[in-house]
Every structure is written in structure tokens, then in C-alpha cells.
C-alpha atoms as a PDB file:
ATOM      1  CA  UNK A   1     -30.630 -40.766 -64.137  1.00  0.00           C
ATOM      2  CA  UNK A   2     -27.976 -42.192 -66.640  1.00  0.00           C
ATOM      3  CA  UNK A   3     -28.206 -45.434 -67.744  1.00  0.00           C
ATOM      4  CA  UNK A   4     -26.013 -48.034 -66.720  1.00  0.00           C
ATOM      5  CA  UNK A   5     -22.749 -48.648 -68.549  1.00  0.00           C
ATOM      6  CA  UNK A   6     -21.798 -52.372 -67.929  1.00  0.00           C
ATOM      7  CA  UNK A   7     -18.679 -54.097 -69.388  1.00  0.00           C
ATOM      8  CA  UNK A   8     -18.886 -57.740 -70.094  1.00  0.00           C
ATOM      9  CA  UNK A   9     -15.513 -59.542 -70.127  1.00  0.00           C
ATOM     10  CA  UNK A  10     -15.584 -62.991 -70.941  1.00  0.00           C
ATOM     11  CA  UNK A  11     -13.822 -64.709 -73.661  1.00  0.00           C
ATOM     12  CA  UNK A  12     -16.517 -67.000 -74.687  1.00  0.00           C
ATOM     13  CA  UNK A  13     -18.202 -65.764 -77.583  1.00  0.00           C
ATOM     14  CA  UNK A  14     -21.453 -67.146 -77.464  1.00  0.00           C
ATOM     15  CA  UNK A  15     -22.039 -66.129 -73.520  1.00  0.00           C
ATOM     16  CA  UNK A  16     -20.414 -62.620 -73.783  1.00  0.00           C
ATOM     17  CA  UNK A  17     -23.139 -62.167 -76.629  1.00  0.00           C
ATOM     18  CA  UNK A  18     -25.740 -63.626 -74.756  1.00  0.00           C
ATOM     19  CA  UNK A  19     -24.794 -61.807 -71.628  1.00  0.00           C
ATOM     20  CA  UNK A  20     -24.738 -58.283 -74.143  1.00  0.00           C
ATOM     21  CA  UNK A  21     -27.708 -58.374 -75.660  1.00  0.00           C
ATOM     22  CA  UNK A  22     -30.121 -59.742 -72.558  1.00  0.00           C
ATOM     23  CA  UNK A  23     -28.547 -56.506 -70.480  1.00  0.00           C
ATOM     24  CA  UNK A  24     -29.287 -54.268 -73.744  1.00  0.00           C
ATOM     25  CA  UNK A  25     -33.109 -55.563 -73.386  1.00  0.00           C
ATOM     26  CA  UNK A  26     -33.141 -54.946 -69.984  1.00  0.00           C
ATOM     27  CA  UNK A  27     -32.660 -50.606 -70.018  1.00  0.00           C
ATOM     28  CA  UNK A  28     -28.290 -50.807 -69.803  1.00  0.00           C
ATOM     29  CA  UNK A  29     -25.278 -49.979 -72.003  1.00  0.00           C
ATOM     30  CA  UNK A  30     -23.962 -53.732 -72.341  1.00  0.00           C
ATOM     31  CA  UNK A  31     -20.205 -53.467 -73.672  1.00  0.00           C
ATOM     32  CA  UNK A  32     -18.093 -56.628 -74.218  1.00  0.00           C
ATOM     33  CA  UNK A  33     -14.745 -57.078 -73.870  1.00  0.00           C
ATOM     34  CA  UNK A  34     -12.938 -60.458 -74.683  1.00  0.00           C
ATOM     35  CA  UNK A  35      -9.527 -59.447 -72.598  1.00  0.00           C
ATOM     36  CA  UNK A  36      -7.609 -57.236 -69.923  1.00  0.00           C
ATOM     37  CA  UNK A  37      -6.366 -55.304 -72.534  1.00  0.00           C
ATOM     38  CA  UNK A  38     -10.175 -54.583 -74.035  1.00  0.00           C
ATOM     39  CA  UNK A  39     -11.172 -53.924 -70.961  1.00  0.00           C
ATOM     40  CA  UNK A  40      -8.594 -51.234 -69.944  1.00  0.00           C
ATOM     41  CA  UNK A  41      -9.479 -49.588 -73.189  1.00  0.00           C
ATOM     42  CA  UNK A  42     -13.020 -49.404 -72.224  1.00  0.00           C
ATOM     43  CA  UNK A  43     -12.387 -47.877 -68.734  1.00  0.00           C
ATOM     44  CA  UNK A  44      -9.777 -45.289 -70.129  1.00  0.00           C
ATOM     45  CA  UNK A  45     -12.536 -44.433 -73.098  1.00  0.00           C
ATOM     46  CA  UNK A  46     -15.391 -43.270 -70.390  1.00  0.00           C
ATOM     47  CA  UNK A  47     -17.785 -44.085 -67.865  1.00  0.00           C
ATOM     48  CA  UNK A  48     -18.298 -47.484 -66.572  1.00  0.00           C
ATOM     49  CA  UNK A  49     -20.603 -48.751 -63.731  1.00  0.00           C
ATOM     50  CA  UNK A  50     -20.202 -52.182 -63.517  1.00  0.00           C
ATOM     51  CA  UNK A  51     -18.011 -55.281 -64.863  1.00  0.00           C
ATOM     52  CA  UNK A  52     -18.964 -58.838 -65.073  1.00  0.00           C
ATOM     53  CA  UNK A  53     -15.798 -60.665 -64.807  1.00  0.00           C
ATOM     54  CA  UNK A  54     -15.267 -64.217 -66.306  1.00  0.00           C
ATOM     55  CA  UNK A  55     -12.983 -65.821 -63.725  1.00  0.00           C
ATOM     56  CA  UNK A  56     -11.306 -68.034 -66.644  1.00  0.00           C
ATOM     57  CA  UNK A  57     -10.190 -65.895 -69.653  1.00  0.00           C
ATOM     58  CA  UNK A  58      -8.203 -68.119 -71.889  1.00  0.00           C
ATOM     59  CA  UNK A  59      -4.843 -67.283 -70.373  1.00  0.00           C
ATOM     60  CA  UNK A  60      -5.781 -64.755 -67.889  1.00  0.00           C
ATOM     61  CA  UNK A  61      -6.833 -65.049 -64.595  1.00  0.00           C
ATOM     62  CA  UNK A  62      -9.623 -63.097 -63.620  1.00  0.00           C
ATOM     63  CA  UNK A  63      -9.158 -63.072 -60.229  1.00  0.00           C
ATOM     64  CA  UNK A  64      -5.432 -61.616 -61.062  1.00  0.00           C
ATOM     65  CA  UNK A  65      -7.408 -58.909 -63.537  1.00  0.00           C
ATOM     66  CA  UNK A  66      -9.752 -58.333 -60.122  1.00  0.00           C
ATOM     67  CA  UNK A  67      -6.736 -57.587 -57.958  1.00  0.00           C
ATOM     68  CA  UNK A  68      -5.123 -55.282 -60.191  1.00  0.00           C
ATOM     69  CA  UNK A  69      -7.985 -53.105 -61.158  1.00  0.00           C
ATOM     70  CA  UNK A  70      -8.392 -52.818 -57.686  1.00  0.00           C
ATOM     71  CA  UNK A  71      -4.932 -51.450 -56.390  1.00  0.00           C
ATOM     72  CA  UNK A  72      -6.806 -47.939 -58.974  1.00  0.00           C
ATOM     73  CA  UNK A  73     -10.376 -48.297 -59.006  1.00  0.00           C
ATOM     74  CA  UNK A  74     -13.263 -48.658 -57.285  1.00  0.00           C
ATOM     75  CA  UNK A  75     -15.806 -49.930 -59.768  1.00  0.00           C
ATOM     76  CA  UNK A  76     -18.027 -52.636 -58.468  1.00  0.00           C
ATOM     77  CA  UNK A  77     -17.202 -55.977 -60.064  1.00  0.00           C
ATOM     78  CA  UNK A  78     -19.145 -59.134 -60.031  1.00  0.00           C
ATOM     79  CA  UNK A  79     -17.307 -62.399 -61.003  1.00  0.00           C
ATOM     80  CA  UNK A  80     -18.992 -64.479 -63.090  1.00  0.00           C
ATOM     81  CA  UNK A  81     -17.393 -68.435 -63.290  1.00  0.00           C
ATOM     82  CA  UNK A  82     -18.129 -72.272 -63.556  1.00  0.00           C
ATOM     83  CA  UNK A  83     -16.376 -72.467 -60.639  1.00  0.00           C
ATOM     84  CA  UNK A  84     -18.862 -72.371 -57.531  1.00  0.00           C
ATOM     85  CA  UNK A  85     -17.114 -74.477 -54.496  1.00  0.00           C
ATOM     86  CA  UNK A  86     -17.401 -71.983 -51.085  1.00  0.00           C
ATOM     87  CA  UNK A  87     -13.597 -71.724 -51.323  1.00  0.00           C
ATOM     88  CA  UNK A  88     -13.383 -70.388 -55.185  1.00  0.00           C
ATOM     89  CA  UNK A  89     -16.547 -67.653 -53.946  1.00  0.00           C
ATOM     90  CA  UNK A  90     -13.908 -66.747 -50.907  1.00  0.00           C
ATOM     91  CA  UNK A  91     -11.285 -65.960 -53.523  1.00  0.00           C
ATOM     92  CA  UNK A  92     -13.312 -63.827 -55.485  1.00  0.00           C
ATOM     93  CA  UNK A  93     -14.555 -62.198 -52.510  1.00  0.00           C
ATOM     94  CA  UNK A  94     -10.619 -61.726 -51.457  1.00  0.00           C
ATOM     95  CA  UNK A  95      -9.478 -59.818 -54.496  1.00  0.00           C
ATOM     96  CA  UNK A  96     -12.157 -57.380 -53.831  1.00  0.00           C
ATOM     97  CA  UNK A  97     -15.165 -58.395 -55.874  1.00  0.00           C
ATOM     98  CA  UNK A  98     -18.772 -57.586 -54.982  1.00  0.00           C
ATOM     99  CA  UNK A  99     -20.531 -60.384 -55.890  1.00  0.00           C
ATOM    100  CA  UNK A 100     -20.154 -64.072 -57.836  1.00  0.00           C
ATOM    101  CA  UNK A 101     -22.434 -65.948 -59.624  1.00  0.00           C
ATOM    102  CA  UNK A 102     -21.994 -69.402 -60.751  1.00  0.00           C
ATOM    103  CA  UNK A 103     -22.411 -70.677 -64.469  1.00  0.00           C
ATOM    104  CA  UNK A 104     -25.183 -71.612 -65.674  1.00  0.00           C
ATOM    105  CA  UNK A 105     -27.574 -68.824 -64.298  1.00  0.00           C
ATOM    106  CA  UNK A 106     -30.647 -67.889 -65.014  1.00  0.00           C
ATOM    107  CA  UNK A 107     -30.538 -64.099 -67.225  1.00  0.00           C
ATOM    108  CA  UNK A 108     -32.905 -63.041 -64.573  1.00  0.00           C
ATOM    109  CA  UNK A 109     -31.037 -63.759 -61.794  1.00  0.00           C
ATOM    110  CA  UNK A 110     -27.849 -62.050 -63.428  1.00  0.00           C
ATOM    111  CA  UNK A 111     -30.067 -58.870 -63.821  1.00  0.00           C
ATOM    112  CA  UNK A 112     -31.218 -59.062 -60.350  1.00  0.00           C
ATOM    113  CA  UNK A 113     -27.654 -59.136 -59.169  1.00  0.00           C
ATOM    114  CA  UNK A 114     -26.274 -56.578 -61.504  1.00  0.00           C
ATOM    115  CA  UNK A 115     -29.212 -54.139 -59.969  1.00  0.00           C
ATOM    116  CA  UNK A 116     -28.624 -55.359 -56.124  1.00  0.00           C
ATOM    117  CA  UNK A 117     -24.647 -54.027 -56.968  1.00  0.00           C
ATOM    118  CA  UNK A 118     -25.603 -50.842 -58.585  1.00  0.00           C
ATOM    119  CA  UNK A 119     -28.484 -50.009 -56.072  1.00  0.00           C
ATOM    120  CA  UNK A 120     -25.809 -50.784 -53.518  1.00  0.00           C
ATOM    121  CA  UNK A 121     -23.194 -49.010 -54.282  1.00  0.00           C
ATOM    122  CA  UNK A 122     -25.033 -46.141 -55.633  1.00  0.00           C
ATOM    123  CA  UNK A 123     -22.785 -45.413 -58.674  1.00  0.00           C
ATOM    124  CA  UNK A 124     -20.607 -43.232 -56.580  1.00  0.00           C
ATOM    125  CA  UNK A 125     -17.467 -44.997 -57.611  1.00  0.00           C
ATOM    126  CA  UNK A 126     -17.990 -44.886 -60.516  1.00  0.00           C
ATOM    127  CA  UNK A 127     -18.750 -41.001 -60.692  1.00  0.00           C
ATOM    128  CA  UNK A 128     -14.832 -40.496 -59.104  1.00  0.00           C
ATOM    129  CA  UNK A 129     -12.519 -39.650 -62.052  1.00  0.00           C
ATOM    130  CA  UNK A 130      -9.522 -42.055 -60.972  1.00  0.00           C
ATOM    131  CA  UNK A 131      -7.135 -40.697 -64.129  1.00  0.00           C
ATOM    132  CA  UNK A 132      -5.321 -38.006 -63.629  1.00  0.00           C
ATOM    133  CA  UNK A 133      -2.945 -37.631 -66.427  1.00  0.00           C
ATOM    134  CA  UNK A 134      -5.056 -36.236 -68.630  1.00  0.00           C
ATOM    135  CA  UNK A 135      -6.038 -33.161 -70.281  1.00  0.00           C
ATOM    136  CA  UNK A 136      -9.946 -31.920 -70.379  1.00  0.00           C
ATOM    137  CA  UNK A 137     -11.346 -29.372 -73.141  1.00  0.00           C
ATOM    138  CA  UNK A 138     -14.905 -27.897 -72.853  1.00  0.00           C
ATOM    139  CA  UNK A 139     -16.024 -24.819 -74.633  1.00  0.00           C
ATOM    140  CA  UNK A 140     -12.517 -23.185 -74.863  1.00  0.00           C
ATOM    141  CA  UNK A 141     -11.286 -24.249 -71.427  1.00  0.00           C
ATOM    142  CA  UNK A 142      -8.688 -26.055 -70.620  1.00  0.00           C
ATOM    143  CA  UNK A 143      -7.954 -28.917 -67.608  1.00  0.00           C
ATOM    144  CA  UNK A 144      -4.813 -30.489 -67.394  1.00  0.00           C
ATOM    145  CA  UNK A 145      -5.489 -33.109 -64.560  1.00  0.00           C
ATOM    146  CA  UNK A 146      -1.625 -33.962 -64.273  1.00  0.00           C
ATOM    147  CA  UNK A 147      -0.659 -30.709 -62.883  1.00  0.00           C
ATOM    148  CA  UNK A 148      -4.413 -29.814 -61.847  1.00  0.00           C
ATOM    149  CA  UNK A 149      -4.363 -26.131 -63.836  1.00  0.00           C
ATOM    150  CA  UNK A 150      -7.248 -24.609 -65.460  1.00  0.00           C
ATOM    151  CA  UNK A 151      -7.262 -22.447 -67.853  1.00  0.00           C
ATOM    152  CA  UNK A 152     -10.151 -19.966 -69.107  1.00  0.00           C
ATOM    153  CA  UNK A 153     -10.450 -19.118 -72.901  1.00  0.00           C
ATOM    154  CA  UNK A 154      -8.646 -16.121 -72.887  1.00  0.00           C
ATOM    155  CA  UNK A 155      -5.410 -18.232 -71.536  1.00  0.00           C
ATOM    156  CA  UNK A 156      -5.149 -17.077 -68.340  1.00  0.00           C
ATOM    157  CA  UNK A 157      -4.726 -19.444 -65.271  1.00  0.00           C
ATOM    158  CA  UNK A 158      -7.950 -19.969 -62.677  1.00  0.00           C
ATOM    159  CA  UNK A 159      -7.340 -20.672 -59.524  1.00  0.00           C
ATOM    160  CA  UNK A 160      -9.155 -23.336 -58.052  1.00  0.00           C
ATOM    161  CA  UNK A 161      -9.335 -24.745 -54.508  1.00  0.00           C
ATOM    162  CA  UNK A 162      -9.015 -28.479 -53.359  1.00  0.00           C
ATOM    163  CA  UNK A 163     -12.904 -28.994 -53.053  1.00  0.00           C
ATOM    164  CA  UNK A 164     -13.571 -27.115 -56.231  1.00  0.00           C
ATOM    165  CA  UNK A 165     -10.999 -29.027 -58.434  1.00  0.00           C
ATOM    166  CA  UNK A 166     -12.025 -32.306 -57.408  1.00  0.00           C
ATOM    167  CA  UNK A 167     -15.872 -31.070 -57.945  1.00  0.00           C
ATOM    168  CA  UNK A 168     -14.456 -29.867 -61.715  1.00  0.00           C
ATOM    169  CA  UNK A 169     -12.891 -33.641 -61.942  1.00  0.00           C
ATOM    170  CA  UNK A 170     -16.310 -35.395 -61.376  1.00  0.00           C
ATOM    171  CA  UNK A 171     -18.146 -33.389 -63.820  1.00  0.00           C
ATOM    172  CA  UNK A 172     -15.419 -33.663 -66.817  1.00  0.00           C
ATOM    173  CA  UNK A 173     -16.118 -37.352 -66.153  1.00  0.00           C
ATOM    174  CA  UNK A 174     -19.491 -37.447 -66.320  1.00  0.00           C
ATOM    175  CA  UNK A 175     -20.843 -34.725 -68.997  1.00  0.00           C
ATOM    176  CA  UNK A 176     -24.283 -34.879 -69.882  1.00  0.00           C
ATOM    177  CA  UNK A 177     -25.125 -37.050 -66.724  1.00  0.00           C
ATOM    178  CA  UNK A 178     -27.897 -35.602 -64.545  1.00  0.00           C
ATOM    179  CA  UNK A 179     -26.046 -36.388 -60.999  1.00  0.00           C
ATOM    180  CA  UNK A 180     -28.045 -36.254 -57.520  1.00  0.00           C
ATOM    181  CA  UNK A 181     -26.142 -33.844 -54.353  1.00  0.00           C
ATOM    182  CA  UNK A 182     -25.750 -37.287 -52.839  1.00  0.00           C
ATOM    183  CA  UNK A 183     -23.995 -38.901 -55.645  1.00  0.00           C
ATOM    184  CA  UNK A 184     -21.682 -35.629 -55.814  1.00  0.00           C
ATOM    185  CA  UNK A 185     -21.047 -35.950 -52.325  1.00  0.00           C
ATOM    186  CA  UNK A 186     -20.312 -39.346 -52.429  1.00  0.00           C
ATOM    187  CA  UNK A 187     -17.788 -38.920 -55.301  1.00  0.00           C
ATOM    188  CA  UNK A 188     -16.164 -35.777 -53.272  1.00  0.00           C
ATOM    189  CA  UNK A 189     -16.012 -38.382 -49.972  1.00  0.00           C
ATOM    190  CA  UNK A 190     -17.880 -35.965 -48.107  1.00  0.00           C
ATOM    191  CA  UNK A 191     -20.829 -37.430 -47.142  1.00  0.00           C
ATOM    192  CA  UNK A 192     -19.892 -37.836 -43.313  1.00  0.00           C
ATOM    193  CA  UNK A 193     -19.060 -34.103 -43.123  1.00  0.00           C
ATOM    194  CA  UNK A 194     -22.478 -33.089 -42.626  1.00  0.00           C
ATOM    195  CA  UNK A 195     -23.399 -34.923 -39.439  1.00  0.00           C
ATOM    196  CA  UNK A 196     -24.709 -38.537 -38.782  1.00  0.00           C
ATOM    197  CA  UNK A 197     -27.418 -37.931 -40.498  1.00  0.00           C
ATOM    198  CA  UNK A 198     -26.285 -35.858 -43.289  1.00  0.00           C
ATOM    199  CA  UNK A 199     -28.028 -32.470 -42.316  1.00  0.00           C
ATOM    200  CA  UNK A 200     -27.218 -29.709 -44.522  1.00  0.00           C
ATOM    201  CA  UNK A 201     -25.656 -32.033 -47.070  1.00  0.00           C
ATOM    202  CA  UNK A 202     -27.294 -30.951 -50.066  1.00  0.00           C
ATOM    203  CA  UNK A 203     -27.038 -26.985 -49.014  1.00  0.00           C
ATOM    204  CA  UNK A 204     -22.809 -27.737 -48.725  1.00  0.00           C
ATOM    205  CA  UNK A 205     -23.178 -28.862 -52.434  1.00  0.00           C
ATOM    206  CA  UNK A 206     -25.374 -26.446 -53.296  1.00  0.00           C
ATOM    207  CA  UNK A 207     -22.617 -23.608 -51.854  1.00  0.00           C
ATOM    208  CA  UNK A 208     -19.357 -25.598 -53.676  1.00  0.00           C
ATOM    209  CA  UNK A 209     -21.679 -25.155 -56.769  1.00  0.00           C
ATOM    210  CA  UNK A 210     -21.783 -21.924 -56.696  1.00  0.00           C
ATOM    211  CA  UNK A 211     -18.330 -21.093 -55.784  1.00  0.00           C
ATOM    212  CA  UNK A 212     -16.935 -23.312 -58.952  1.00  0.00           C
ATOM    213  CA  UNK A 213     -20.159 -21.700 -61.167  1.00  0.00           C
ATOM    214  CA  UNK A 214     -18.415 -18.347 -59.764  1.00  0.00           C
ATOM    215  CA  UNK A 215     -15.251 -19.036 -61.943  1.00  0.00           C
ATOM    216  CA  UNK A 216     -16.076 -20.496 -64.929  1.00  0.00           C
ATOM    217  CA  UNK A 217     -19.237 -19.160 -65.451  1.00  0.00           C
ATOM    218  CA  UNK A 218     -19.401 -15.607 -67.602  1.00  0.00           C
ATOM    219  CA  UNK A 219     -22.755 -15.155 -65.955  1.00  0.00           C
ATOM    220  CA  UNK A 220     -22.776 -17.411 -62.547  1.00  0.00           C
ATOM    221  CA  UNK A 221     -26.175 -16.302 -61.929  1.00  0.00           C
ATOM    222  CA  UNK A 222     -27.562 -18.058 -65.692  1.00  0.00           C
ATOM    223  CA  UNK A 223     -25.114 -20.769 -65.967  1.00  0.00           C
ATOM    224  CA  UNK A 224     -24.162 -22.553 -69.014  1.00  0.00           C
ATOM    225  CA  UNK A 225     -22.181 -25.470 -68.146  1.00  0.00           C
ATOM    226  CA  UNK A 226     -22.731 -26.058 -64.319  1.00  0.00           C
ATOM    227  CA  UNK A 227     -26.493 -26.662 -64.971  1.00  0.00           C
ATOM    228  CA  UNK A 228     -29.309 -26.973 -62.316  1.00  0.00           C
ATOM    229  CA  UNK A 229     -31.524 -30.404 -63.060  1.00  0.00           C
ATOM    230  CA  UNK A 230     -35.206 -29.608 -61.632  1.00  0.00           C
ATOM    231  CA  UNK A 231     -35.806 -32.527 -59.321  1.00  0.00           C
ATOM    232  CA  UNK A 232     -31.752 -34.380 -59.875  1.00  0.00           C
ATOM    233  CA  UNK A 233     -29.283 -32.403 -59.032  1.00  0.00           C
ATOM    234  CA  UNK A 234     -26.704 -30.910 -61.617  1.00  0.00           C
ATOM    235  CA  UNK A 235     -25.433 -31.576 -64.976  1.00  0.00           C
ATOM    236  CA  UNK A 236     -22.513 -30.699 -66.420  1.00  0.00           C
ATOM    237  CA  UNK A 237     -24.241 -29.658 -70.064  1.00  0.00           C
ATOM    238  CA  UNK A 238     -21.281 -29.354 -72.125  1.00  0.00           C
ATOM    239  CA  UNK A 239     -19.210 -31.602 -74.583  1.00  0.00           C
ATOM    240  CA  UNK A 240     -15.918 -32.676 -72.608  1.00  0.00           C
ATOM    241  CA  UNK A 241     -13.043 -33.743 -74.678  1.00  0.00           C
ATOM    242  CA  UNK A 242     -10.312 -36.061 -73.486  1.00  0.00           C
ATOM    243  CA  UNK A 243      -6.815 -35.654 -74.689  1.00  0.00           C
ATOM    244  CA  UNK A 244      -3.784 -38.212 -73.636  1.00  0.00           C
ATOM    245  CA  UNK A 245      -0.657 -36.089 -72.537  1.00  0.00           C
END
């Protein structure tokens, strides 16, 4: 499994380092961020599974950063502030975050929490690739997300269908990232299409697989890109590049 990417926004030096390097011990990608502005760079740049959230960033309002992030995305956010009255929790809560956690803490309990969210919400959101004004390279290809058209080597225009585009979108998010059939079908909002108790799940994966392998592979049957991982799932085990229109 990937490791966790975690942003930590909060504008006080000392505990955005603290916060860092204690989630860097403890088996994560700890990224800080000081502002909204850092921390829209980070989420435009790649993956990220996780923000803490300083309620009180100099002049910014976390809760107001919470509300807006969450009118586009779906990343789990915990709100981390000195403020711990019932009624300041019930705001947090109300802008959509998915935890709080009152200052001082103990590290450990942080890390407990930060695990609880993750476990929780399974990384799905964050395997959904919410941008879609971009255009993706790999090996010659060409996405362009904006006007969802993909393009072989040779120039000439693939035709994809709904399923199989927004499959392409979650691995040109995730490259390199070994990613379970539940996690896919999570990020593809299909995991009540298979039944209460999600019979034949994986094998509906397993067949959208092998219709997008069908298209971009040269040889579907030896893939290069669309990758089986023994024991995971798939990986998409090519370098993606990101390019702004």
C-alpha cells in the first residue's frame, strides 16, 4: 500500500515542525503548509490523504479554508485548534471536517486519530482525481481531462467509454500506487452496484480492466502500464506527467 501523504497547515512554526517530523517517524509523508495558498499548491501538485487544519491561521479562518475545500474535494480533514468548547467542535464538524482535536495533545493521540480517519475512510477520496482541466502524458499518450480525449502515440483519437475514462482518471492520479479492486471501486462510486454485499465486485473491476488494458495496451494480454499487483490489486506502472492548460 502507499504511504500516507498528510499536509500539515498551521502557521505556527514550531508546532507545524513538530507536527512534521513526529508523522515522518511514524511511516507517513508529513508536508507543511503555513497558508491556503500553500496548501492549494500542495493539492494541485499530487496526491494527498489527509490535512490537519489549524483552525486559527494568522488571518485566515480555518473553518472558512474547511468550507471551501469542501464545495471540490473530498479529502478527509481533521481540525486541529486551542479552541475546544462543544460549540467550536460543532463548527468544525459543520463545515465538513472529520475529526478535531484540541491543543495541547499528546503526538500519540494525534497519530491515533490521523490512522482512525484514514482507516475510515479508506483513502478512496483521495484516489478520485477532482481536477479536470488538465492535460496527462504517459509514454507517448496523451489525456486532456478538460475535453476528456485520449490520444495514442501515433495521434489518433481513442475512444473511451464513461466507466473507462473515469477508471483512466484514477490511475493518472495515482501512478506508481499499488491500489486494491475495492479502493478502485470506491473511487469509480460503484461499490453498491454489485449487491448488498458486494458479490462479484472485484470480477466487475477485473472486466473494466481489461476493457481499458484493451485500448491502450499494444499487447493487452502482457500489459505494460495497467499492471496486475499479486495480492493488491493494480498499478498504474508508468511515469504520469501533469501539464496546466
Amino acid at each position: 500500500m502507499a504511504i500516507p501523504r498528510i499536509l500539515v497547515v498551521d502557521d505556527d512554526v514550531e508546532m507545524r515542525q513538530m507536527m512534521t517530523q513526529f508523522l515522518q517517524k511514524h511511516g507517513t509523508i508529513a508536508l507543511p503548509a503555513a497558508t491556503e495558498e500553500e496548501l492549494a499548491a500542495h493539492l494541485e501538485g499530487g496526491r494527498v490523504d489527509l490535512i490537519l487544519l489549524d483552525v486559527m491561521l494568522g488571518d485566515e479562518s480555518g473553518l472558512d479554508i474547511c468550507g471551501r475545500l469542501r464545495q471540490d474535494q473530498d479529502v478527509p480533514i481533521i481540525m486541529v485548534s486551542a479552541l475546544s468548547a462543544d460549540h467550536q467542535r460543532m463548527e468544525g464538524y459543520a463545515v465538513g471536517a472529520d475529526d478535531y482535536i484540541a491543543k495541547p495533545f499528546n503526538p500519540e493521540l494525534l497519530l491515533a486519530r490521523v490512522k482512525a480517519v484514514l482507516h475510515r475512510t479508506r483513502r478512496s477520496s483521495s484516489l478520485v482525481h477532482r481536477r479536470n482541466t488538465k492535460t496527462f502524458t504517459f509514454a507517448g499518450w496523451t489525456y486532456d481531462a478538460k475535453h476528456n480525449e485520449a490520444r495514442a502515440p501515433s495521434g489518433v483519437q481513442v475512444s473511451l467509454s464513461r466507466r473507462e475514462t473515469a477508471l483512466l482518471r484514477v490511475l493518472l492520479a495515482n501512478p506508481h500506487i499499488p491500489l486494491t479492486r475495492e479502493e478502485i471501486a470506491a473511487a469509480l462510486d460503484v461499490t453498491g452496484e454489485a449487491g448488498p454485499q458486494g458479490d462479484g465486485l472485484g470480477r466487475a473491476i477485473d472486466v473494466l480492466v481489461g476493457r481499458l488494458r484493451a485500448k491502450i495496451e499494444v499487447d493487452p494480454k502482457h500489459p505494460l502500464f495497467l499492471r496486475t499487483e499479486r495480492g493488491v490489486g493494480y498499478v498504474f506502472a508508468v511515469d504520469v506527467m501533469e501539464h496546466d492548460r
